[in-house]
Protein backbone atom coordinates (compact mmCIF):
# COMPACT_ATOMS: atom_id res chain seq x y z
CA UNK A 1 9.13 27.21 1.50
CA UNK A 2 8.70 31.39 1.02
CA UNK A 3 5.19 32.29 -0.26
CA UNK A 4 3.26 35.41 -0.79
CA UNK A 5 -0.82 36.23 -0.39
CA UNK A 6 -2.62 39.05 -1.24
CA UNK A 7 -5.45 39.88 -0.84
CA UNK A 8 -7.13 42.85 -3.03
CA UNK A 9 -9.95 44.13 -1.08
CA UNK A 10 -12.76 46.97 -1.58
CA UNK A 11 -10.89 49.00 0.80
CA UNK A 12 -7.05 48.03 0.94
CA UNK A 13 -4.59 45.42 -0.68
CA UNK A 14 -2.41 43.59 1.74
CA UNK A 15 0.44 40.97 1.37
CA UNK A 16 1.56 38.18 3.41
CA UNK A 17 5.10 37.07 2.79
CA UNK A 18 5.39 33.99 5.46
CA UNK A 19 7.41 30.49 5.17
CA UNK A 20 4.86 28.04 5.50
CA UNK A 21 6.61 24.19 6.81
CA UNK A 22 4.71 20.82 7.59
CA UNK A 23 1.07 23.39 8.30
CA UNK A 24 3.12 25.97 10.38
CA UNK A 25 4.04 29.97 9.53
CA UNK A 26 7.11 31.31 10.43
CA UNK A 27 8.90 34.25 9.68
CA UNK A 28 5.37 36.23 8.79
CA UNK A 29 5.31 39.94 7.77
CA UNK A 30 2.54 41.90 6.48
CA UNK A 31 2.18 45.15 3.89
CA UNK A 32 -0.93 47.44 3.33
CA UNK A 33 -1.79 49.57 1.02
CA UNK A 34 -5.33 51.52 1.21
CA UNK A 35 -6.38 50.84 -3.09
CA UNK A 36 -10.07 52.02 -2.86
CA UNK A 37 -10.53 49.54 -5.30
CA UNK A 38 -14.47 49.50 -4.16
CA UNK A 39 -14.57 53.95 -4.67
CA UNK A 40 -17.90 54.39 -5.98
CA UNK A 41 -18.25 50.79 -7.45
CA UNK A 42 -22.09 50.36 -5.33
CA UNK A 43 -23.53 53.46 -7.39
CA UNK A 44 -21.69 53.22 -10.80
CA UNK A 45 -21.31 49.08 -11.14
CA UNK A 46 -17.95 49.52 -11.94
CA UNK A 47 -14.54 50.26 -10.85
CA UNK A 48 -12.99 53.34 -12.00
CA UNK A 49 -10.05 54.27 -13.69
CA UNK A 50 -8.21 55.60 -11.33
CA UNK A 51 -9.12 52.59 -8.56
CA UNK A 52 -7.54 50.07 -10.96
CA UNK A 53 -4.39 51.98 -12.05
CA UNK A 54 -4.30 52.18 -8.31
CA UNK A 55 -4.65 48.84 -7.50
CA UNK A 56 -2.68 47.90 -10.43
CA UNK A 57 0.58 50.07 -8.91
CA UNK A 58 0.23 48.10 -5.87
CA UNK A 59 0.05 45.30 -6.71
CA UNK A 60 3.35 45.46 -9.17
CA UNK A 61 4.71 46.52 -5.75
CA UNK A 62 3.96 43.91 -3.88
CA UNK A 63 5.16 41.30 -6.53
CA UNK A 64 8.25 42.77 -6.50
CA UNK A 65 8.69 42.88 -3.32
CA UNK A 66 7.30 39.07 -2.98
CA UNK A 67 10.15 37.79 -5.66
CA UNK A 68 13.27 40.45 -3.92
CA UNK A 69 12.51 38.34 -0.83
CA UNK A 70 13.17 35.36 -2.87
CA UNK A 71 8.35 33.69 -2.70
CA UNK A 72 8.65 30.68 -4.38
CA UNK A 73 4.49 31.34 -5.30
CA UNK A 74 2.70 34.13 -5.61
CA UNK A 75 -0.97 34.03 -4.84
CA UNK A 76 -3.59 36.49 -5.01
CA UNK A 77 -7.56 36.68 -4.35
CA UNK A 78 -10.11 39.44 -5.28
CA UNK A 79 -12.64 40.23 -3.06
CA UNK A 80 -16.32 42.13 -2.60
CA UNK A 81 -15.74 44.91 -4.98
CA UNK A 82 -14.34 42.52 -7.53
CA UNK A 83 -17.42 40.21 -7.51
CA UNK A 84 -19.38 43.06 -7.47
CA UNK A 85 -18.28 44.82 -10.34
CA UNK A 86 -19.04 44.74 -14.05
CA UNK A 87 -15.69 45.31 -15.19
CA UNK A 88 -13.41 42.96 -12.92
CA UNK A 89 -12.18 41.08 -15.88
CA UNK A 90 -10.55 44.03 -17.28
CA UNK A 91 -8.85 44.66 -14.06
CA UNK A 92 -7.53 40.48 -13.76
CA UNK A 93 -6.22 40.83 -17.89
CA UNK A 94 -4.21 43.96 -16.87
CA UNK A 95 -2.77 42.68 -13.50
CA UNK A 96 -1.52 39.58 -15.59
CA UNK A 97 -0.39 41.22 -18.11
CA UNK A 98 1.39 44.12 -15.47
CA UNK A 99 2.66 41.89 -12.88
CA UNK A 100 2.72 38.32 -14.23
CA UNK A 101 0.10 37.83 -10.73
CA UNK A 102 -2.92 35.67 -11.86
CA UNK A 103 -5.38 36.96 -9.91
CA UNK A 104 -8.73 34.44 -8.76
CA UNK A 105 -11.88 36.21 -8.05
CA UNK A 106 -13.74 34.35 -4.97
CA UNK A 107 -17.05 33.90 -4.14
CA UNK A 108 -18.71 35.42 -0.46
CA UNK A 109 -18.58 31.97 0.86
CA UNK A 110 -14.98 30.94 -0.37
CA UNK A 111 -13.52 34.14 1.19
CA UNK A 112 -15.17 33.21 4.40
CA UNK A 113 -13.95 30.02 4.52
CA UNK A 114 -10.05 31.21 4.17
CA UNK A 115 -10.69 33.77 6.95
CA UNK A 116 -11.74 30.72 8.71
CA UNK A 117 -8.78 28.59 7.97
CA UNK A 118 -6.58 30.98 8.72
CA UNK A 119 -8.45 31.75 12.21
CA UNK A 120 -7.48 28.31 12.93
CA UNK A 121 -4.40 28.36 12.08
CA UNK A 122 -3.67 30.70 14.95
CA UNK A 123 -6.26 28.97 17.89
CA UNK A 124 -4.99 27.23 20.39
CA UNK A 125 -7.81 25.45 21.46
CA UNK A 126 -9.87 24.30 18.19
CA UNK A 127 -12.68 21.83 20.04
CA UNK A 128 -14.95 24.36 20.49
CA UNK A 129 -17.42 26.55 18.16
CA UNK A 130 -16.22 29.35 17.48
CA UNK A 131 -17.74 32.60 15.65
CA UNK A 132 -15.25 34.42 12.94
CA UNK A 133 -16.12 37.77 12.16
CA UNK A 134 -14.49 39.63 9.17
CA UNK A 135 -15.94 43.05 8.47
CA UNK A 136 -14.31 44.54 5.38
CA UNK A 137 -14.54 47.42 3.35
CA UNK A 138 -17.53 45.84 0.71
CA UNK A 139 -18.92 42.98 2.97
CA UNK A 140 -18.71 41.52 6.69
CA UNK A 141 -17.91 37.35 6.81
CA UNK A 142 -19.62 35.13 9.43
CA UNK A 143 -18.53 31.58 9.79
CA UNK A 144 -18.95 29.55 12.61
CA UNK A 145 -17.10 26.15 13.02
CA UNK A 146 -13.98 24.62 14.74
CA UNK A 147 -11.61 21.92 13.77
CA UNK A 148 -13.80 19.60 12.21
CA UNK A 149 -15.08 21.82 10.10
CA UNK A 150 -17.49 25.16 9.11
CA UNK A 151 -21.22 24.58 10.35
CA UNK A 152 -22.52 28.46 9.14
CA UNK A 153 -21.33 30.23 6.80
CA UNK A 154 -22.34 34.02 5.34
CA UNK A 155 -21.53 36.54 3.04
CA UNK A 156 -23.25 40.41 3.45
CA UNK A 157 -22.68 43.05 1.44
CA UNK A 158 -21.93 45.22 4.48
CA UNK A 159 -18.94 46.86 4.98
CA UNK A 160 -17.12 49.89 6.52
CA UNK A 161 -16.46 51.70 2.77
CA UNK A 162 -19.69 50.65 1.54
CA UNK A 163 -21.68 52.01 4.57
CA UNK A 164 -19.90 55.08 4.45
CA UNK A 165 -20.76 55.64 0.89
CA UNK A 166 -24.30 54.92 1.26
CA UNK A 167 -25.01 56.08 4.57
CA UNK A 168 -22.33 58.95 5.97
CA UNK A 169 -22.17 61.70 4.03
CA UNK A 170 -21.29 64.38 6.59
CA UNK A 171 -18.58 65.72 8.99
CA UNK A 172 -18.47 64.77 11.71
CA UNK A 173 -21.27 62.06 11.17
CA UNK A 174 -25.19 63.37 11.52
CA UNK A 175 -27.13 61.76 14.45
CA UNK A 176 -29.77 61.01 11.73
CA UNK A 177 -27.49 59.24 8.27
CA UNK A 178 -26.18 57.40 11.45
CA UNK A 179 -29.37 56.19 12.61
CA UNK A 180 -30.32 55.30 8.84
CA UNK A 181 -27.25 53.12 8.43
CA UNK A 182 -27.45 51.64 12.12
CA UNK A 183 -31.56 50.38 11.04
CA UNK A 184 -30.22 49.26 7.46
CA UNK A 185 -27.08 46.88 9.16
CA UNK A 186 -29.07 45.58 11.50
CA UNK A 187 -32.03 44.60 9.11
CA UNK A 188 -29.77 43.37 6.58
CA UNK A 189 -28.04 41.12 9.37
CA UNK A 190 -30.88 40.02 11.62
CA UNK A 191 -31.48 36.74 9.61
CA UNK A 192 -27.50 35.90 9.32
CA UNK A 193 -27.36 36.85 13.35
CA UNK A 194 -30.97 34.38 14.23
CA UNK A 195 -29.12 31.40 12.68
CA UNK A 196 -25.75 31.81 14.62
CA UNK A 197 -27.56 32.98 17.93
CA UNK A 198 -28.44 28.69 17.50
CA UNK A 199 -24.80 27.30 17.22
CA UNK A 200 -23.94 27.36 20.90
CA UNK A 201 -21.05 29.40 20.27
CA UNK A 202 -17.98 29.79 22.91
CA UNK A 203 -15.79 32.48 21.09
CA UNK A 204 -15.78 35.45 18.91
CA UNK A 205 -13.00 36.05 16.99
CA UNK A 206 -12.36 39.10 14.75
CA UNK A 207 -10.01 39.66 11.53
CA UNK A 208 -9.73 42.37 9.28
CA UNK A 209 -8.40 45.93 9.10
CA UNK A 210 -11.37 47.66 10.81
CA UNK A 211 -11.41 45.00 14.24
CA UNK A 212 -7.49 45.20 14.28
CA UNK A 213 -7.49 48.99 13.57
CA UNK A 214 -10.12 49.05 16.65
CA UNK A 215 -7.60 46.99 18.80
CA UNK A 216 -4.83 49.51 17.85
CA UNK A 217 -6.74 52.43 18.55
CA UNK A 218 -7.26 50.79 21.89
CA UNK A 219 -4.05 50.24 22.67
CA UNK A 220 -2.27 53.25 21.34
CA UNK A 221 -0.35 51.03 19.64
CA UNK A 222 2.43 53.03 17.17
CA UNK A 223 4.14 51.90 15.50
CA UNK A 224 1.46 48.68 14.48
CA UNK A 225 2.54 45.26 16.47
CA UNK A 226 1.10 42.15 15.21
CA UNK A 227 2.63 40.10 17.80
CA UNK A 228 0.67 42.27 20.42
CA UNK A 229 -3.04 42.94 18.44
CA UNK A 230 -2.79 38.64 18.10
CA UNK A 231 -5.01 37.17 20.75
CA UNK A 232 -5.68 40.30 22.56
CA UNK A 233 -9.32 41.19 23.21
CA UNK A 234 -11.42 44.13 22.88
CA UNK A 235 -14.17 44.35 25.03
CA UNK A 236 -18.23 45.44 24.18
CA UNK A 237 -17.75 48.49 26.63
CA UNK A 238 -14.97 49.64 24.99
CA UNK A 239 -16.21 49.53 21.60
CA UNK A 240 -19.31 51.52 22.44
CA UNK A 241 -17.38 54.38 24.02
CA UNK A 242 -15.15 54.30 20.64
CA UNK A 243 -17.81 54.25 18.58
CA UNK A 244 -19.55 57.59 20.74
CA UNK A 245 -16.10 59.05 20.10
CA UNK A 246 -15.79 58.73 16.54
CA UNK A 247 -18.85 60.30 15.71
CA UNK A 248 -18.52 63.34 17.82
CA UNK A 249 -15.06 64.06 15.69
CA UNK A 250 -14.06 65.59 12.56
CA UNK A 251 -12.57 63.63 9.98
CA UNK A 252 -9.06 65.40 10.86
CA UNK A 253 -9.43 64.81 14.31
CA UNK A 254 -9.75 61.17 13.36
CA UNK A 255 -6.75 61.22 11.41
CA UNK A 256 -4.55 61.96 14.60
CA UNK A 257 -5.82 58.93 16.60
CA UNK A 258 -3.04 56.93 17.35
CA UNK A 259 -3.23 53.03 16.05
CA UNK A 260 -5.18 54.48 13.36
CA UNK A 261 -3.90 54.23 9.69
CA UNK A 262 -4.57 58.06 8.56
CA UNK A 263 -5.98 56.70 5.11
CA UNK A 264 -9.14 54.46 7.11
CA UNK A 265 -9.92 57.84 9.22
CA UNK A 266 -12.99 58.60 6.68
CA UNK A 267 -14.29 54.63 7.04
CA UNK A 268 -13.70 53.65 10.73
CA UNK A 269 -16.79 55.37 12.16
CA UNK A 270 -18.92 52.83 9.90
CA UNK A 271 -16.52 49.77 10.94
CA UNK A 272 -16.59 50.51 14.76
CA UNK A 273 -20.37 50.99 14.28
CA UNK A 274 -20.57 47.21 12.30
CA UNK A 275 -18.83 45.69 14.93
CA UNK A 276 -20.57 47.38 17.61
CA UNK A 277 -24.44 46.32 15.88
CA UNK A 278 -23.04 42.75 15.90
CA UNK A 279 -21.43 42.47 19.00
CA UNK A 280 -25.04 43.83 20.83
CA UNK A 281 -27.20 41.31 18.15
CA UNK A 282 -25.36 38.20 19.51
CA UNK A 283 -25.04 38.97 23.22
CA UNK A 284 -21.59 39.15 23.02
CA UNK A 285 -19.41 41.64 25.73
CA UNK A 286 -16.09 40.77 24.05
CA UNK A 287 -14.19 39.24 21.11
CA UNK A 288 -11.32 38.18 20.36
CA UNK A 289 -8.55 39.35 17.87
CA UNK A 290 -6.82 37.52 15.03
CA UNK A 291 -3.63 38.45 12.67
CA UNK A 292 -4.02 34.82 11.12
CA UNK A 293 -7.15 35.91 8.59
CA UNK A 294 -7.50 34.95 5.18
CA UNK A 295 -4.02 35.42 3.49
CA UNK A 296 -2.85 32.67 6.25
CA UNK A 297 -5.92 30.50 4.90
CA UNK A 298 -5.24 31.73 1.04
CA UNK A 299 -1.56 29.74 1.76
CA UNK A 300 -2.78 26.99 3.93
CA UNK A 301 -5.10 25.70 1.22
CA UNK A 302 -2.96 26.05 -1.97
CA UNK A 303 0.10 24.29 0.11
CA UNK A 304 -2.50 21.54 1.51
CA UNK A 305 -3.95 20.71 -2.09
């Protein structure tokens, strides 16, 4: 059966058009588009006008494109700036009415739990505990689990767009807004970190645009190869001397890196700089990354219901 996910996020919308038989994917292509639905939504409370006409093009897009290549369902899941915002409803009456999409806001926890499912759906070995770590553009996801099941599971409201907003105001970025923003992560995470530290965990596996972007990057990778970024691993070394990169360039220099979509230039300094914070706070030196993320889990549970 052909299905389609999306997944509007604070940062980007993206769609998974997959046939999903008996638990497996085949056939799975993804489509991004950078929304900003999250512009601006931490200091005004709600999303703007032009973030949900925006949002609202793209997503007509992508349900067009979902029913041309013949989706039997459409699903689709708001995220962090969503739930964070005053005026989400307005946004979820005009997508219905727009696109014919119903789309579900989800809770911290809920969104977590399909980046989880998902994760699994692309393991190999599923026995032992694993850590998933989603950093997206409004909030970062930590689960831990493995095939029987999720034994931690968190929700922060830190993210690559929303650091950038609050934190990295200049270009390239100031030693000292960096330095604000690197104290403010790492206080806001330190309890989250403690309680997974406990878990005995063997893996670390990463989904979401800014760890994938960071394994592109790494690789050089143009045009973008899911096949390849799937299972490949990025190494604690290798982040930090990204991350010392990024913020010695101007935002156009960043624009030219190669792996890098031009429209997550002004955000990836604050990603890299997420995942580098976490890696260091769990004694990690490398992690793992996933193209099976929440849109695989979005599908797995609506099929499996």
């Amino acid at each position: 059966m052909k299905v389609a996910a999306i997944d509007i996020g604070t940062n980007s919308m993206r769609l998974l058009i997959a046939d999903y038989e008996d638990g497996n994917f085949k056939n799975r292509e993804k489509h991004i588009n950078v929304t900003r639905m999250g512009l601006d939504v931490d200091k005004n409370g709600v999303i703007g006008e032009g973030a949900i006409q925006r949002n609202l093009e793209s997503l007509d897009q992508f349900g067009s494109l979902a029913r041309l290549e013949g989706c039997e369902e459409i699903w689709a899941i708001g995220t962090s700036a969503l739930r964070d915002s005053k005026n989400s409803d307005e946004f979820v009456r005009k997508a219905a009415e727009r696109s014919g999409i119903a789309v579900e806001i989800i809770s911290g926890a809920m969104e977590a739990d399909m980046g989880f499912a998902g994760v699994l759906q692309g393991l190999d070995r599923k026995d032992e505990n694993i850590l998933v770590v989603d950093i997206g553009g409004g909030s970062t996801e930590f689960i831990v689990g493995n095939k029987d099941g999720i034994k931690f599971i968190k929700s922060e409201n830190v993210g690559a767009l929303r650091m950038t907003e609050k934190f990295l105001r200049r270009d390239p970025v100031d030693t000292e807004e960096y330095g604000l923003m690197e104290n403010y992560v790492s206080e806001e995470l330190d309890d989250t970190i403690d309680k997974v530290c406990k878990l005995n965990i063997k893996k670390v596996v990463g989904i979401g645009g800014t760890i994938t972007s960071v394994a592109a990057m790494l690789q050089e990778m143009e045009p973008y190869d899911m096949e390849k970024i799937h299972s490949s691993v990025i190494m604690y070394s290798e982040i930090s001397q990204l991350l010392g990169s990024l913020k010695n360039m101007k935002l156009s220099e960043k624009r030219m890196i190669k792996g890098l979509q031009p429209q997550r230039a002004d955000i990836i300094t604050a990603g890299v700089g997420i995942l580098e914070i976490i890696l260091r706070m769990i004694c990690f030196d490398r992690m793992a990354v996933s193209e099976y993320d929440n849109l695989e889990g979005l599908v797995a549970k609506k099929m499996n219901t």
